[in-house]
Protein backbone atom coordinates (compact mmCIF):
# COMPACT_ATOMS: atom_id res chain seq x y z
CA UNK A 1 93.97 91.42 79.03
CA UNK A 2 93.89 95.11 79.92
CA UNK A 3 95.90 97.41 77.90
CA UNK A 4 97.46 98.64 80.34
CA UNK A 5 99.13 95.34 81.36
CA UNK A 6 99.67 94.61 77.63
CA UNK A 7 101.94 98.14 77.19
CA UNK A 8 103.25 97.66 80.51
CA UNK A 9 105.90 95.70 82.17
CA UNK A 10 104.60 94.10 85.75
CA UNK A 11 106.96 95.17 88.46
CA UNK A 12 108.50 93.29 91.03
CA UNK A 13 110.40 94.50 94.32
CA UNK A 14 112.65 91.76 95.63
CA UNK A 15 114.47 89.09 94.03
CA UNK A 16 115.13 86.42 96.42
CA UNK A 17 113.67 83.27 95.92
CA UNK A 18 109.38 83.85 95.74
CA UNK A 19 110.31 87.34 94.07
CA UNK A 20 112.07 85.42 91.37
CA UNK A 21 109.88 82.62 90.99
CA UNK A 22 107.20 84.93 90.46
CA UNK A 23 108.85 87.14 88.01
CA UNK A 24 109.43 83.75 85.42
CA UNK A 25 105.78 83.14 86.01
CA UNK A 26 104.57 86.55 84.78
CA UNK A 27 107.09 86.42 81.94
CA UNK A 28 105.28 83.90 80.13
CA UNK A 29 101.89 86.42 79.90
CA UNK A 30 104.13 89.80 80.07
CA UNK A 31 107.29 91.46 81.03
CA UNK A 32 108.74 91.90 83.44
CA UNK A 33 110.74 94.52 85.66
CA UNK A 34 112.30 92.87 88.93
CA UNK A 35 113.92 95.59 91.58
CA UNK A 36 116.69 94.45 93.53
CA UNK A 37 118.90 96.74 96.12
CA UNK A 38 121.96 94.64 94.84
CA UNK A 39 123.86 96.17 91.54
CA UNK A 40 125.66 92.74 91.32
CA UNK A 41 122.58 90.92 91.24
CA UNK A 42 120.96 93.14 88.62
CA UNK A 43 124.30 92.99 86.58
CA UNK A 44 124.31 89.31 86.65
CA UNK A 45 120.48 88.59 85.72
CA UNK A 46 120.33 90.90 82.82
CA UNK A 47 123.80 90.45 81.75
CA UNK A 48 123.66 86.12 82.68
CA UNK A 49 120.28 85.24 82.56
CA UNK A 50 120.00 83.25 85.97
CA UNK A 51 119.52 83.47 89.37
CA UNK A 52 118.60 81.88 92.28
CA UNK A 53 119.82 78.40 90.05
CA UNK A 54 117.76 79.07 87.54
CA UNK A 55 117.54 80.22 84.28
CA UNK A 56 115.93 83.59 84.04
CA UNK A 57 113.02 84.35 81.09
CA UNK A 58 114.51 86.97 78.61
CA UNK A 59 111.42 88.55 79.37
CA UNK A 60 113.04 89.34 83.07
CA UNK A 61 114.62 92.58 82.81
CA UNK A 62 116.34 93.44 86.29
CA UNK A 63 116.60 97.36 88.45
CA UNK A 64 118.45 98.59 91.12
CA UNK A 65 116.45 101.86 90.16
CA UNK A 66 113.06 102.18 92.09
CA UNK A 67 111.98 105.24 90.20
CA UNK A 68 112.29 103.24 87.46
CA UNK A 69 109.83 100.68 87.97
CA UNK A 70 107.18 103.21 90.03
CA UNK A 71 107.07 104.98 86.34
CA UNK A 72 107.13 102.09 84.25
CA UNK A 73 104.94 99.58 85.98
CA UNK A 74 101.07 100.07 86.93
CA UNK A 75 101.17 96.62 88.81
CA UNK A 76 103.59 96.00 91.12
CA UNK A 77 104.49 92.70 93.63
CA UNK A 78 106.33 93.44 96.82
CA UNK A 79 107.85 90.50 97.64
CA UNK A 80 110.85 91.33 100.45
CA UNK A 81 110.60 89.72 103.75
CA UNK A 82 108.17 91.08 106.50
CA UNK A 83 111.08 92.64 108.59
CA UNK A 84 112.14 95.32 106.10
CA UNK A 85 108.55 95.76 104.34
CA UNK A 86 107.89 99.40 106.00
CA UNK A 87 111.26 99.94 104.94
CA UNK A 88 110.58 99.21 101.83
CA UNK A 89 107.28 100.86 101.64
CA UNK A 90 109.05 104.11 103.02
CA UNK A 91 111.22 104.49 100.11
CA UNK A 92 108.71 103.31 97.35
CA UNK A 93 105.97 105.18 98.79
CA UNK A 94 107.20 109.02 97.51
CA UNK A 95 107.10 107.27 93.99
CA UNK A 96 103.90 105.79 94.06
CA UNK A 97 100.33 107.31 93.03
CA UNK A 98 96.85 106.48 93.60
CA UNK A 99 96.74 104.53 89.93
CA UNK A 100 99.10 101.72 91.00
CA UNK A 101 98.20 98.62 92.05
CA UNK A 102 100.14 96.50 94.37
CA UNK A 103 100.13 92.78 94.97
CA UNK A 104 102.61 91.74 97.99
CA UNK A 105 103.69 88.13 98.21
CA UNK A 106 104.89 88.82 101.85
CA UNK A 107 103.79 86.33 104.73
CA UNK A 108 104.22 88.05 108.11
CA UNK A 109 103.61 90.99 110.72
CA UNK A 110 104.98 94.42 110.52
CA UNK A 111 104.74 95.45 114.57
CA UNK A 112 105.66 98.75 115.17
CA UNK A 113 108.27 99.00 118.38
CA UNK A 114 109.05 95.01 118.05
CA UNK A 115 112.45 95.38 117.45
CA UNK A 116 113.39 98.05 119.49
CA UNK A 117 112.18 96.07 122.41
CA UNK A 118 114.31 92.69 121.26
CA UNK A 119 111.19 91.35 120.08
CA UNK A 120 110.19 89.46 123.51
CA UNK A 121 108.27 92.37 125.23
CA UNK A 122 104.58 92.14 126.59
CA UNK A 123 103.17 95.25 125.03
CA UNK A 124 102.48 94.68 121.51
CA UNK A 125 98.09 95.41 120.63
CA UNK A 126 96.52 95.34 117.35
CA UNK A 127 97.05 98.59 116.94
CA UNK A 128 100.99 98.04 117.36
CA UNK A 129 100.73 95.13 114.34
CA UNK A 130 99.88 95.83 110.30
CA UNK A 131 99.64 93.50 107.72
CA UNK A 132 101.53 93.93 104.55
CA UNK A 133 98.77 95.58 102.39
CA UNK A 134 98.05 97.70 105.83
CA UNK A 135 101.29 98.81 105.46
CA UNK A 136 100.87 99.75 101.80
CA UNK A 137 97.86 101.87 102.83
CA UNK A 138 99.65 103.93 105.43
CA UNK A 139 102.70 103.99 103.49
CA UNK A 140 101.68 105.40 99.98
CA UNK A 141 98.64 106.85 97.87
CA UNK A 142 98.51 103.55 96.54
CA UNK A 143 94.13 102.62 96.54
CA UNK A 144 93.93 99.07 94.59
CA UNK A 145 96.03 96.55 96.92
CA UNK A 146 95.88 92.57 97.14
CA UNK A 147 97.92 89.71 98.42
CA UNK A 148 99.62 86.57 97.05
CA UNK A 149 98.98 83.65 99.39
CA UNK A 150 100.17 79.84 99.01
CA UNK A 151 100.90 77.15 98.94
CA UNK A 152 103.31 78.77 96.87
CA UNK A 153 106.81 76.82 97.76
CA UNK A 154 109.75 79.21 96.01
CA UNK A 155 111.44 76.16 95.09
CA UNK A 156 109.19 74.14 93.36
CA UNK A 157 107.60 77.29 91.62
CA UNK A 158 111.28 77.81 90.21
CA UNK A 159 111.85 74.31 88.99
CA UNK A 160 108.08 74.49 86.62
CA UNK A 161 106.04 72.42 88.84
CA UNK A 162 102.20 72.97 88.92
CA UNK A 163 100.76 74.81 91.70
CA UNK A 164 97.71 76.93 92.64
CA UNK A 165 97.70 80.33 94.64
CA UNK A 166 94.65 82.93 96.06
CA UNK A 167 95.07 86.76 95.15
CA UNK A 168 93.03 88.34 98.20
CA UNK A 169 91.38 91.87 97.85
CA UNK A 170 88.83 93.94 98.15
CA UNK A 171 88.47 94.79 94.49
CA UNK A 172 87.45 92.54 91.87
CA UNK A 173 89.75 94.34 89.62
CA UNK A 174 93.22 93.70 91.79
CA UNK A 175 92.04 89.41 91.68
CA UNK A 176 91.08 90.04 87.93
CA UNK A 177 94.46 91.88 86.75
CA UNK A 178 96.43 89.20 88.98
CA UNK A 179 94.83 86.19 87.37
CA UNK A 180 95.46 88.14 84.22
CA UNK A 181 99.38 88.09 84.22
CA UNK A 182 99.82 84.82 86.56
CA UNK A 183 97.62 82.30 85.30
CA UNK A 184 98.98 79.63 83.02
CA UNK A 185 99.06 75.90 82.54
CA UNK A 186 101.64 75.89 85.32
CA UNK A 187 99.99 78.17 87.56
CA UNK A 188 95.85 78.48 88.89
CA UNK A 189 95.29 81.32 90.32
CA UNK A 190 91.94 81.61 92.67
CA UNK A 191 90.35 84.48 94.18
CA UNK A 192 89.30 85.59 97.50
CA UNK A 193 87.67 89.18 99.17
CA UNK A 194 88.49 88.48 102.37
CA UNK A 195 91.95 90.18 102.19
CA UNK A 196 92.48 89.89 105.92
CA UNK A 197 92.02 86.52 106.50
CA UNK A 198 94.67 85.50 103.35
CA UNK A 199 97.03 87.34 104.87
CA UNK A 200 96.26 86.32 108.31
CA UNK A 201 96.43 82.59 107.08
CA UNK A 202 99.92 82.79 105.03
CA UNK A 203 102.22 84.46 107.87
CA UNK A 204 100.42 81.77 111.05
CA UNK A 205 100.80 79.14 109.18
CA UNK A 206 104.31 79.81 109.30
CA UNK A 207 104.10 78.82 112.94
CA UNK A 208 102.48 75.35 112.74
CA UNK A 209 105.18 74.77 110.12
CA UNK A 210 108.61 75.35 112.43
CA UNK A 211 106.77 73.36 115.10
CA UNK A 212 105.99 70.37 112.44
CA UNK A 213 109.62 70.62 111.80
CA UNK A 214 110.65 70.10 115.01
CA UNK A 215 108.49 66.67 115.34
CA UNK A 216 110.44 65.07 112.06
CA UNK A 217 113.67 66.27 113.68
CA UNK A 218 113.16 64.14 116.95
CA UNK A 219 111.90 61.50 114.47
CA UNK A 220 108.37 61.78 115.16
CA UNK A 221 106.15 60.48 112.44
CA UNK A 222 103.11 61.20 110.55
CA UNK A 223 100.31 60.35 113.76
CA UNK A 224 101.70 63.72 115.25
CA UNK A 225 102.44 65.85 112.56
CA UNK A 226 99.18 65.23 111.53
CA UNK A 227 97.50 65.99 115.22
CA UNK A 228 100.12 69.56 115.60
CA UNK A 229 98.77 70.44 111.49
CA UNK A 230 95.09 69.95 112.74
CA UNK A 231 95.25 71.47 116.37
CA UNK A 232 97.89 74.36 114.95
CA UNK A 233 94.61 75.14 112.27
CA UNK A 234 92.70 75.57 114.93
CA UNK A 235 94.84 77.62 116.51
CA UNK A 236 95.03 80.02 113.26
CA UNK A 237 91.57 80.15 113.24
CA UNK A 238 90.65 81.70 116.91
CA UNK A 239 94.19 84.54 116.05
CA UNK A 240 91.85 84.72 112.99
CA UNK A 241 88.51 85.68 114.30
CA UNK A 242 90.33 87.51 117.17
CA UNK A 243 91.58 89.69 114.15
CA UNK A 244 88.68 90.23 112.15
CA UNK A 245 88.50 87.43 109.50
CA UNK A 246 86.14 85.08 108.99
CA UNK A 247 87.14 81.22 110.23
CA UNK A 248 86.09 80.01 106.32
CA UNK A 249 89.11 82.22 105.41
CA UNK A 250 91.78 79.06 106.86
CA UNK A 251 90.20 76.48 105.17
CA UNK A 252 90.73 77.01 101.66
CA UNK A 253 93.99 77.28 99.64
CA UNK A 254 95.37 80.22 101.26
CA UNK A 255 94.41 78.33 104.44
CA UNK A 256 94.70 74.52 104.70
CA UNK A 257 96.25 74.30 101.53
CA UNK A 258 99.40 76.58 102.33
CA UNK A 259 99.46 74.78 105.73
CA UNK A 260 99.77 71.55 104.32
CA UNK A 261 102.34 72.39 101.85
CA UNK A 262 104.94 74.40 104.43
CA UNK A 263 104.33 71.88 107.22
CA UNK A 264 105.55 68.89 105.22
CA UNK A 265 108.11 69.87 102.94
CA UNK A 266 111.74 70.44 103.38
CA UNK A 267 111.75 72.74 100.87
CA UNK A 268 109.75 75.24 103.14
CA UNK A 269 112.55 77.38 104.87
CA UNK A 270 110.52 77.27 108.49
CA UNK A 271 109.64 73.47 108.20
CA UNK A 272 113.28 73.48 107.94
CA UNK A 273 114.04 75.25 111.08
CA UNK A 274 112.17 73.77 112.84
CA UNK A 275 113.86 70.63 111.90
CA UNK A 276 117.40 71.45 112.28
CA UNK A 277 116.08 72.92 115.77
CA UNK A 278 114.40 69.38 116.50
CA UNK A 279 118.13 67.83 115.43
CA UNK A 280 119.46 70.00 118.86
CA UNK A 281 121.31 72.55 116.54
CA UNK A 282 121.16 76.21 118.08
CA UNK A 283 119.02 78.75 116.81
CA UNK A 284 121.76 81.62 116.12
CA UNK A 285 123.55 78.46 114.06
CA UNK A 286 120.74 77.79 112.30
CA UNK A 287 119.70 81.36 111.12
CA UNK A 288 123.65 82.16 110.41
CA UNK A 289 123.68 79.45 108.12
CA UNK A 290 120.12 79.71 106.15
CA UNK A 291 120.47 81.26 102.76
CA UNK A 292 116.65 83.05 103.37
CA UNK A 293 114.59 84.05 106.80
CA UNK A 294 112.28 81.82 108.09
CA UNK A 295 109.49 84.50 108.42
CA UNK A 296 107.53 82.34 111.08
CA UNK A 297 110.12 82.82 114.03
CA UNK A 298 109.83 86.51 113.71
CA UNK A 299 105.93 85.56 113.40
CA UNK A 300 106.06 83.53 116.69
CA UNK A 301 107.69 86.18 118.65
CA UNK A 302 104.17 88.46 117.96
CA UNK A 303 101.48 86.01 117.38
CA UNK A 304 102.31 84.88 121.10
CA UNK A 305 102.22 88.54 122.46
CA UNK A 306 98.99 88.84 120.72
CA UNK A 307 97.67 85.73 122.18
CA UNK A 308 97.91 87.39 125.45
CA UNK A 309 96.36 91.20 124.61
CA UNK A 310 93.34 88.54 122.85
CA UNK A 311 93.36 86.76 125.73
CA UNK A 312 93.40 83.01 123.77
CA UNK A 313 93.59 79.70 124.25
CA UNK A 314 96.88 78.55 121.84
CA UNK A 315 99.16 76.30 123.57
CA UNK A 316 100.73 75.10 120.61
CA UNK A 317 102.03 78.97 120.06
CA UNK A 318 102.82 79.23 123.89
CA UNK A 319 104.86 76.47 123.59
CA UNK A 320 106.99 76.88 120.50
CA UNK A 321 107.50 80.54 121.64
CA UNK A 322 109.16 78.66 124.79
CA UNK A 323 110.81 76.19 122.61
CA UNK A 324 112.27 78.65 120.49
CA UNK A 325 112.89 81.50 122.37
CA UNK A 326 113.36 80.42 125.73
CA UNK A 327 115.52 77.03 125.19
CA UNK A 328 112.24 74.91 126.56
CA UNK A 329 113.40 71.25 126.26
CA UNK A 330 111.36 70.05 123.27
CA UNK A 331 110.30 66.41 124.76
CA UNK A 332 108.42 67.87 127.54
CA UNK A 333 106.65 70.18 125.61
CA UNK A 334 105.69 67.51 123.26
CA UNK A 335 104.72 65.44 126.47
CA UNK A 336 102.61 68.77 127.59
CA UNK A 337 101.01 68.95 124.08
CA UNK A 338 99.99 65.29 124.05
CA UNK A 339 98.18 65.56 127.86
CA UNK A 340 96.51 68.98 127.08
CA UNK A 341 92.96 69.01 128.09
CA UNK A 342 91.38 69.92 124.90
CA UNK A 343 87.59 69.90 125.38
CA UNK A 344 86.48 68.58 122.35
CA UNK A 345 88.01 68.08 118.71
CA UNK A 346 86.51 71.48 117.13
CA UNK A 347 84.89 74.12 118.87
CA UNK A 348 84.05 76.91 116.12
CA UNK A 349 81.95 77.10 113.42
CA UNK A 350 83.33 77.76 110.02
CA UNK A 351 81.76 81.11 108.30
């Protein structure tokens, strides 16, 4: 292991649910350093020992002090939700320096303006929308950047159960320092180049996931969830090539796997709402009462405006965006899913 990472503690920003199952998985390769805004919180874990219903490694030392970790930690894991990322990035950034490497474990969009236009306008481009380790880049000095991509379900990371994940990057050195301080016997860790299309694949599959959701909550069975998982990949992969990545990107673990996972479990927080919206439960209920953001409503509100500046084909997007947003009664958009006049079963070629 580099001796860097041996001297040094691994940083992570956020300790909600992925933040802190990642933290326990470092801690059994190195120590740890996880930021959260909260004092309480920070109190509690070093003082306690848990969070998040778990039992915390004593490896896990917690921060409320960003200056802190920028000078103790070389690697560093954003891991706060999509929505206050640039945030984020804005107040890290000033502490940061070209020698850091960061690792997010976010799955969404940063789009500039989306917000202050209540999300539902018909203006957003490419240029308007950054992924996570974009954001890094425009936000800081930081050089070396990656991403942590599924199936990586917070839940079942937290209680010790096996799972794989894909560290995308550029540099080999960003996949070899992450597979470094993740791997174990609980925990493979793969790795990928094309940076782009692991991001790309972790926030749409978000998506496909709500709308899966919605099936089991009208008490749809496996026949459809398994047509919406296969049409909704193809559906990632044309916003994919739109976007720049290569179609081979969605069907690997970051890809099919991470689809798979979140569109079939309730333990994924947007399978979930999409469920409880499939049960006829109202969306401002549902959010009110969900302990963490489903990231792939604020993901459906721009992958559908992005549709239209791409000009594509994805009525399985079109019509969740309706179902979500717009109160579209769900049986008749199932009924206009099942009748859609798809040409053939696949129309790309993977590369």
């Amino acid at each position: 292991m580099s001796a860097i990472l041996v001297e040094q503690p691994v940083g992570i920003i956020g300790a909600g649910s992925f933040g802190t199952a990642i933290a326990n998985l470092l801690s059994y390769n190195v120590d740890v350093l996880l930021y959260s805004r909260s004092i309480e919180m920070v109190e509690q874990i070093n003082t306690n020992r848990f969070s998040q219903g778990i039992t915390l490694s004593n490896r896990v030392q917690a921060t409320n002090d960003l200056e802190e970790l920028a000078r103790r930690c070389t690697l560093i894991f954003p891991v706060v939700p999509s929505i206050s990322f640039r945030d984020m990035m804005q107040d890290a950034g000033p502490l940061l320096r070209p020698y850091h490497i960061l690792i997010h474990g976010t799955k969404g969009f940063d789009a500039h303006g989306l917000e202050d236009q209540g999300g539902h306008g018909e203006v957003l481009t490419r240029e308007d929308v950054s992924t996570m380790s974009e954001v890094i880049l425009q936000e800081s000095t930081v050089v070396r950047v990656g991403c942590l991509s599924g199936p990586n379900l917070a839940s079942e990371i937290l209680e010790g159960q096996p799972t794989a994940t894909v560290i995308g990057s550029k540099f080999n050195e960003v996949i070899r320092m992450g597979k470094e301080v993740l791997s174990s016997q609980h925990f493979h860790v793969f790795g990928t180049h094309d940076l782009l299309g692991a991001e790309l694949a972790g926030a749409l599959k978000n998506i496909i996931a709500i709308g899966s959701g919605i099936l089991r909550g009208k008490g749809l069975g496996k026949n459809m969830q398994a047509m919406l998982i296969t049409r909704g990949l193809t559906e990632m992969v044309y916003f994919g090539n739109a976007m720049g990545s290569s179609s081979s990107a969605f069907f690997g673990t970051a890809g099919i796997g991470d689809l798979v996972a979140t569109a079939t479990s309730k333990d994924s927080r947007n399978f979930t709402f999409g469920y409880r919206l499939g049960r006829g439960e109202a969306m401002d209920v549902i959010e009110s009462t969900m302990p963490e953001l489903a990231e792939g409503v604020r993901t459906l509100k721009i992958a559908r405006q992005l549709a239209k500046y791409y000009k594509l084909r994805v009525p399985i997007t079109e019509m969740l965006y309706k179902i979500v947003f717009e109160g579209f009664d769900i049986d008749r958009a199932i009924h206009f899913l099942i009748t859609y006049p798809y040409d053939v079963d696949v129309d790309f070629v993977i590369t």
